[in-house]
C-alpha atoms as a PDB file:
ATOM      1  CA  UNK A   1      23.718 -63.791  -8.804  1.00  0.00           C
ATOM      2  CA  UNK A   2      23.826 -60.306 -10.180  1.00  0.00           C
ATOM      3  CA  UNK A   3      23.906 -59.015 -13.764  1.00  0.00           C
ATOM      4  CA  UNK A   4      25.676 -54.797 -14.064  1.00  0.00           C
ATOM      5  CA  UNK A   5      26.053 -53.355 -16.846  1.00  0.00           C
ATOM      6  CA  UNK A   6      29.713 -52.819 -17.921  1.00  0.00           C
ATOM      7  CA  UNK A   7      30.550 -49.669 -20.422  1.00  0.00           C
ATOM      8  CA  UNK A   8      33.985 -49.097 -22.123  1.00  0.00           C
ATOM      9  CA  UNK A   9      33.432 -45.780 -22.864  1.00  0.00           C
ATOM     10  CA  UNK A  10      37.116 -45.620 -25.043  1.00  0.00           C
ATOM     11  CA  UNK A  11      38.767 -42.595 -23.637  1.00  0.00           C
ATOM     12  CA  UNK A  12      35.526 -40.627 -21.695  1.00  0.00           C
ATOM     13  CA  UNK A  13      34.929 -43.031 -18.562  1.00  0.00           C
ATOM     14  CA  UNK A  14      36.054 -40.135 -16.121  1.00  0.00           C
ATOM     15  CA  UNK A  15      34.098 -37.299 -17.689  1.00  0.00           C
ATOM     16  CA  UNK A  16      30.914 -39.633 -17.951  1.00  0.00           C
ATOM     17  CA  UNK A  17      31.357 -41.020 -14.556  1.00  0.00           C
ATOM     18  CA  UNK A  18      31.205 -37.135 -13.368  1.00  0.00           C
ATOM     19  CA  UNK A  19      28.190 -36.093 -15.956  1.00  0.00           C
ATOM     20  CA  UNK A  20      26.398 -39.167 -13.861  1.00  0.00           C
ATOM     21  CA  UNK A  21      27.449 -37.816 -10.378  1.00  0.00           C
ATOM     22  CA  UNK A  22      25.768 -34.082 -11.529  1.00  0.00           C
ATOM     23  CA  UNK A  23      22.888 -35.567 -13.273  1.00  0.00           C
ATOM     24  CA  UNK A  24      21.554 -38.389 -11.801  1.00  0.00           C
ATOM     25  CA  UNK A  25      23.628 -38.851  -7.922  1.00  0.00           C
ATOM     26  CA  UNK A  26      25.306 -41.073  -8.867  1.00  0.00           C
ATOM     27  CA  UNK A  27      28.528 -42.001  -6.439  1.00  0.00           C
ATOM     28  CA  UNK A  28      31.702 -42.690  -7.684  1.00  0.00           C
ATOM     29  CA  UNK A  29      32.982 -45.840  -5.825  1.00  0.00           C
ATOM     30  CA  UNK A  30      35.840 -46.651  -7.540  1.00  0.00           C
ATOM     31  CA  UNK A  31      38.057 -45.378 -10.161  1.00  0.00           C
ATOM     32  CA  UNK A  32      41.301 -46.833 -10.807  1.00  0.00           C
ATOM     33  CA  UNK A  33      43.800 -45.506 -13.376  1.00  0.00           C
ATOM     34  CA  UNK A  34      46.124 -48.116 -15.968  1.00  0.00           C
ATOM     35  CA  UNK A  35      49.298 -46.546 -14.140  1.00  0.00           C
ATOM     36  CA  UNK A  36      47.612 -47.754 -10.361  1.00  0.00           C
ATOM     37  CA  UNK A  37      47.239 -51.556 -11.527  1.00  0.00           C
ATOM     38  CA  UNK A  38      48.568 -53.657  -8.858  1.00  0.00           C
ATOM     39  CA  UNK A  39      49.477 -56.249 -11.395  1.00  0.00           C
ATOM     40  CA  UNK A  40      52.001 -54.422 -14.321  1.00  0.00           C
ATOM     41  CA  UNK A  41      50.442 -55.483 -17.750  1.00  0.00           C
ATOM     42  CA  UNK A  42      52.383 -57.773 -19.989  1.00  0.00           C
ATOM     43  CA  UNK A  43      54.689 -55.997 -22.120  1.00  0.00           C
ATOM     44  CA  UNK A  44      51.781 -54.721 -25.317  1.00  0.00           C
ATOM     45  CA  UNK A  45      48.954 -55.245 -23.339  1.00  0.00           C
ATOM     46  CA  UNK A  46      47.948 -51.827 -23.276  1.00  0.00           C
ATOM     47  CA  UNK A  47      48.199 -49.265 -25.646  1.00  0.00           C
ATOM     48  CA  UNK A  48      51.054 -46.795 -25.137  1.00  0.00           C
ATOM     49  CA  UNK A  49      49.415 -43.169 -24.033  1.00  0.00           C
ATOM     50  CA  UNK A  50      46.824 -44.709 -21.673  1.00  0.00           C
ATOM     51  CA  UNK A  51      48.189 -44.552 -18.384  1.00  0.00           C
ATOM     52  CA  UNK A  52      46.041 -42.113 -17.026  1.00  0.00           C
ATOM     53  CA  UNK A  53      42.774 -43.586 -18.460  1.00  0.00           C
ATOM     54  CA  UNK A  54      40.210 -45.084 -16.487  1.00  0.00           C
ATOM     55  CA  UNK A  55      41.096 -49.172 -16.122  1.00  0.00           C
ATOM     56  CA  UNK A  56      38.007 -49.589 -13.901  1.00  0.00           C
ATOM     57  CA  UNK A  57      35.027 -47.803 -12.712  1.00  0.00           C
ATOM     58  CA  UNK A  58      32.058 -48.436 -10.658  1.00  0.00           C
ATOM     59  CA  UNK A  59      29.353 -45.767  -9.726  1.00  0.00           C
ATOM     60  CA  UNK A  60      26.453 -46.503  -7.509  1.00  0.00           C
ATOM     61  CA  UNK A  61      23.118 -45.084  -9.132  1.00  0.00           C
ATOM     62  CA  UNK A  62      20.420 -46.061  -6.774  1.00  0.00           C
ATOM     63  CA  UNK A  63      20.253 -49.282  -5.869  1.00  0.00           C
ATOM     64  CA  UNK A  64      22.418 -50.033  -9.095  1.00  0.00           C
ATOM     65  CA  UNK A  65      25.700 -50.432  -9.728  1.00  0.00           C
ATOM     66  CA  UNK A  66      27.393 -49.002 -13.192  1.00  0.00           C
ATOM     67  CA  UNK A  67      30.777 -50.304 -14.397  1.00  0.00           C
ATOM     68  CA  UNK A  68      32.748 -48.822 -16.544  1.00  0.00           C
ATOM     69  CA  UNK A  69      36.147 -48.521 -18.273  1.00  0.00           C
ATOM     70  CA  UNK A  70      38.330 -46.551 -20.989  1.00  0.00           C
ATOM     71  CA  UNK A  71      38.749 -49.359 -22.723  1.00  0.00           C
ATOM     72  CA  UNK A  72      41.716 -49.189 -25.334  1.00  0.00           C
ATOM     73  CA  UNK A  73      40.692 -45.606 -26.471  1.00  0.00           C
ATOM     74  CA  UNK A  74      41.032 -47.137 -30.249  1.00  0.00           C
ATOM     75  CA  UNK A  75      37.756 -44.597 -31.583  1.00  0.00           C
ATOM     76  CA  UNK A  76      34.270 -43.863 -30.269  1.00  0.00           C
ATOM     77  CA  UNK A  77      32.272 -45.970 -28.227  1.00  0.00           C
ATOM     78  CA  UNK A  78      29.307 -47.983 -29.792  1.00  0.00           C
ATOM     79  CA  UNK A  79      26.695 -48.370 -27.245  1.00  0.00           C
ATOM     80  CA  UNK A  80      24.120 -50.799 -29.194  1.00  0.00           C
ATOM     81  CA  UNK A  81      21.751 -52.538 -28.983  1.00  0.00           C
ATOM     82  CA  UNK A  82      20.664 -51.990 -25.318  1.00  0.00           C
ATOM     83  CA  UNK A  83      19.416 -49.262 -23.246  1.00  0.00           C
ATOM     84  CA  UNK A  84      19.712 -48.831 -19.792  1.00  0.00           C
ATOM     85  CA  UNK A  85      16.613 -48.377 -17.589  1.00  0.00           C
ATOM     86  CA  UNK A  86      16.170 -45.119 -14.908  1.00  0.00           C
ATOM     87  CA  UNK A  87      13.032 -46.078 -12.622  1.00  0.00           C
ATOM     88  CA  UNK A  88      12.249 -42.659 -11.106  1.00  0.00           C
ATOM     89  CA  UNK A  89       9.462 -42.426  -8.512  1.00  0.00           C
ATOM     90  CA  UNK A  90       7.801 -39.053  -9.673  1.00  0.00           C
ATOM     91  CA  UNK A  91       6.700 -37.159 -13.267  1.00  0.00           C
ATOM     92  CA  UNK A  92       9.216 -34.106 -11.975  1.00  0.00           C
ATOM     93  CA  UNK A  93      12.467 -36.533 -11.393  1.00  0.00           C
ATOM     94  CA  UNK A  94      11.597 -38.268 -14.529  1.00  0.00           C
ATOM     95  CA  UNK A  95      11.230 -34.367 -16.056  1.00  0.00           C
ATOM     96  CA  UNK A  96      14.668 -32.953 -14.835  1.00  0.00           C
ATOM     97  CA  UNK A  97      16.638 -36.722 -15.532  1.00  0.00           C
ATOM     98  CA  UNK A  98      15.497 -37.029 -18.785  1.00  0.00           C
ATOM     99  CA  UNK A  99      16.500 -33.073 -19.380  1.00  0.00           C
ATOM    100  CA  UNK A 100      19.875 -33.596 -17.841  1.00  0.00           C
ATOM    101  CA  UNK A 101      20.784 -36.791 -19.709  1.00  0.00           C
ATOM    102  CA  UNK A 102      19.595 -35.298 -23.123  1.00  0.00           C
ATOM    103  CA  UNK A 103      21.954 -32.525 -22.517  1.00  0.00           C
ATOM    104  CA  UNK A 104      24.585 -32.785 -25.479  1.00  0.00           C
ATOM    105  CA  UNK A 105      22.811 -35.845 -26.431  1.00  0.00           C
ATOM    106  CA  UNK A 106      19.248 -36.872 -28.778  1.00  0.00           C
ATOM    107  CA  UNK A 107      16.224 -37.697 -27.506  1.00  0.00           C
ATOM    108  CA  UNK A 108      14.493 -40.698 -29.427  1.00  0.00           C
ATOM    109  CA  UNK A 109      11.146 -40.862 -27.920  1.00  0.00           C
ATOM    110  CA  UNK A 110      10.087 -37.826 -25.769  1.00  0.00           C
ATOM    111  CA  UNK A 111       8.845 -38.251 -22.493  1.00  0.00           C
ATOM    112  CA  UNK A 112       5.060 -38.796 -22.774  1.00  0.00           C
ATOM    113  CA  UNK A 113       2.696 -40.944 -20.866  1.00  0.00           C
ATOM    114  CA  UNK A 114       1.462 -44.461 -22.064  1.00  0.00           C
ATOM    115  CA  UNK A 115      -0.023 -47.486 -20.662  1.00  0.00           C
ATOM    116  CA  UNK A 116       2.225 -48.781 -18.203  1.00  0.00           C
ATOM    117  CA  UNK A 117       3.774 -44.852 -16.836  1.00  0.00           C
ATOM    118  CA  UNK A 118       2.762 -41.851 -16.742  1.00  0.00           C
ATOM    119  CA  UNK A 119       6.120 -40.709 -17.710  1.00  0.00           C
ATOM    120  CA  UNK A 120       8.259 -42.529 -20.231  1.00  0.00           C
ATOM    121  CA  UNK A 121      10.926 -41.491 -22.911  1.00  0.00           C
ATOM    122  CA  UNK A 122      14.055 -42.632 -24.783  1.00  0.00           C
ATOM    123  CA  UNK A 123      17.404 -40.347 -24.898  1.00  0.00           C
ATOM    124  CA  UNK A 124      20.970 -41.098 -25.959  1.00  0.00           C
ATOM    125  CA  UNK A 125      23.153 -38.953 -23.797  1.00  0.00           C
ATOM    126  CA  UNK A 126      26.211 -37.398 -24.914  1.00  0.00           C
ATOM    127  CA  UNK A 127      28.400 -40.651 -24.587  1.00  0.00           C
ATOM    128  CA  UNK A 128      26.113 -42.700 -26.624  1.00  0.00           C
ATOM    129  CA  UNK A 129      24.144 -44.410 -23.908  1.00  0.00           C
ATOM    130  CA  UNK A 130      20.390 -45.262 -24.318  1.00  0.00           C
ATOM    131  CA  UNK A 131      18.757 -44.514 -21.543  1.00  0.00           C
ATOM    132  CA  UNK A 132      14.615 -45.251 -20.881  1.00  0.00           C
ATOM    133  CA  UNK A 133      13.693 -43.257 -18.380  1.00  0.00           C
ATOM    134  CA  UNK A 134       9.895 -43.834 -16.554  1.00  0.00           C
ATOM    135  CA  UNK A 135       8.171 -43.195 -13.421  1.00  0.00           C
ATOM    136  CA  UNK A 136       7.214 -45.999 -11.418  1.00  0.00           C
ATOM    137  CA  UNK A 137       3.890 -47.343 -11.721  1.00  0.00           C
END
């Protein structure tokens, strides 16, 4: 059994599955497009204007693997109530990650050392995604 996260990211899949690629290696597995579906949708199942948007994605990160989608592209996505969780195995990856994902986005707890890491922080990148990002104990 496996639990992956699965994003819709309404309308920004593509550009956050390459901001992923640059900033953390992550490798683009998959991407398939509404227009490639092997099985046509049902007349209405998809909004009109969508074609090209991304129907499925899956990016290796690690050991990990990210899903993602468009979605319907109906307004911005709302990433709550979660955060996803970046292991890194020194203080300098955790450093230059946590830089590169708060790019265009807000950091919510700097990176500072506690208890359990030397290196832990909060940051929403630019897509809305909470990321925690520590080094490995």
């Amino acid at each position: 059994m496996q639990v992956q996260p699965y994003l819709f990211f309404e309308g920004r899949a593509e550009e956050a599955a390459e901001f992923y690629r640059k900033t953390l290696g992550a490798e683009i597995t998959m991407l398939v497009r509404f227009k490639d579906n092997p099985e046509p949708p049902q007349p209405g199942a998809i909004p009109p204007g969508i074609e090209n948007k991304v129907l499925h994605l899956s990016l290796r990160i690690g050991d990990t693997m990210l899903m993602g989608s468009d979605g319907d592209c109906d307004g911005p996505a709302k990433f709550q109530g979660f955060s996803l969780s970046l292991t890194v195995s020194s203080d300098a990856e955790a450093e230059r990650v946590f830089a590169a994902l708060s790019e265009g986005g807000k950091v919510q707890t700097p990176l500072i050392k506690t208890f359990f890491s030397s290196g832990f922080g909060v940051v929403t990148d630019r897509f809305g995604v909470s990321w925690m990002v520590m080094v490995a104990a």
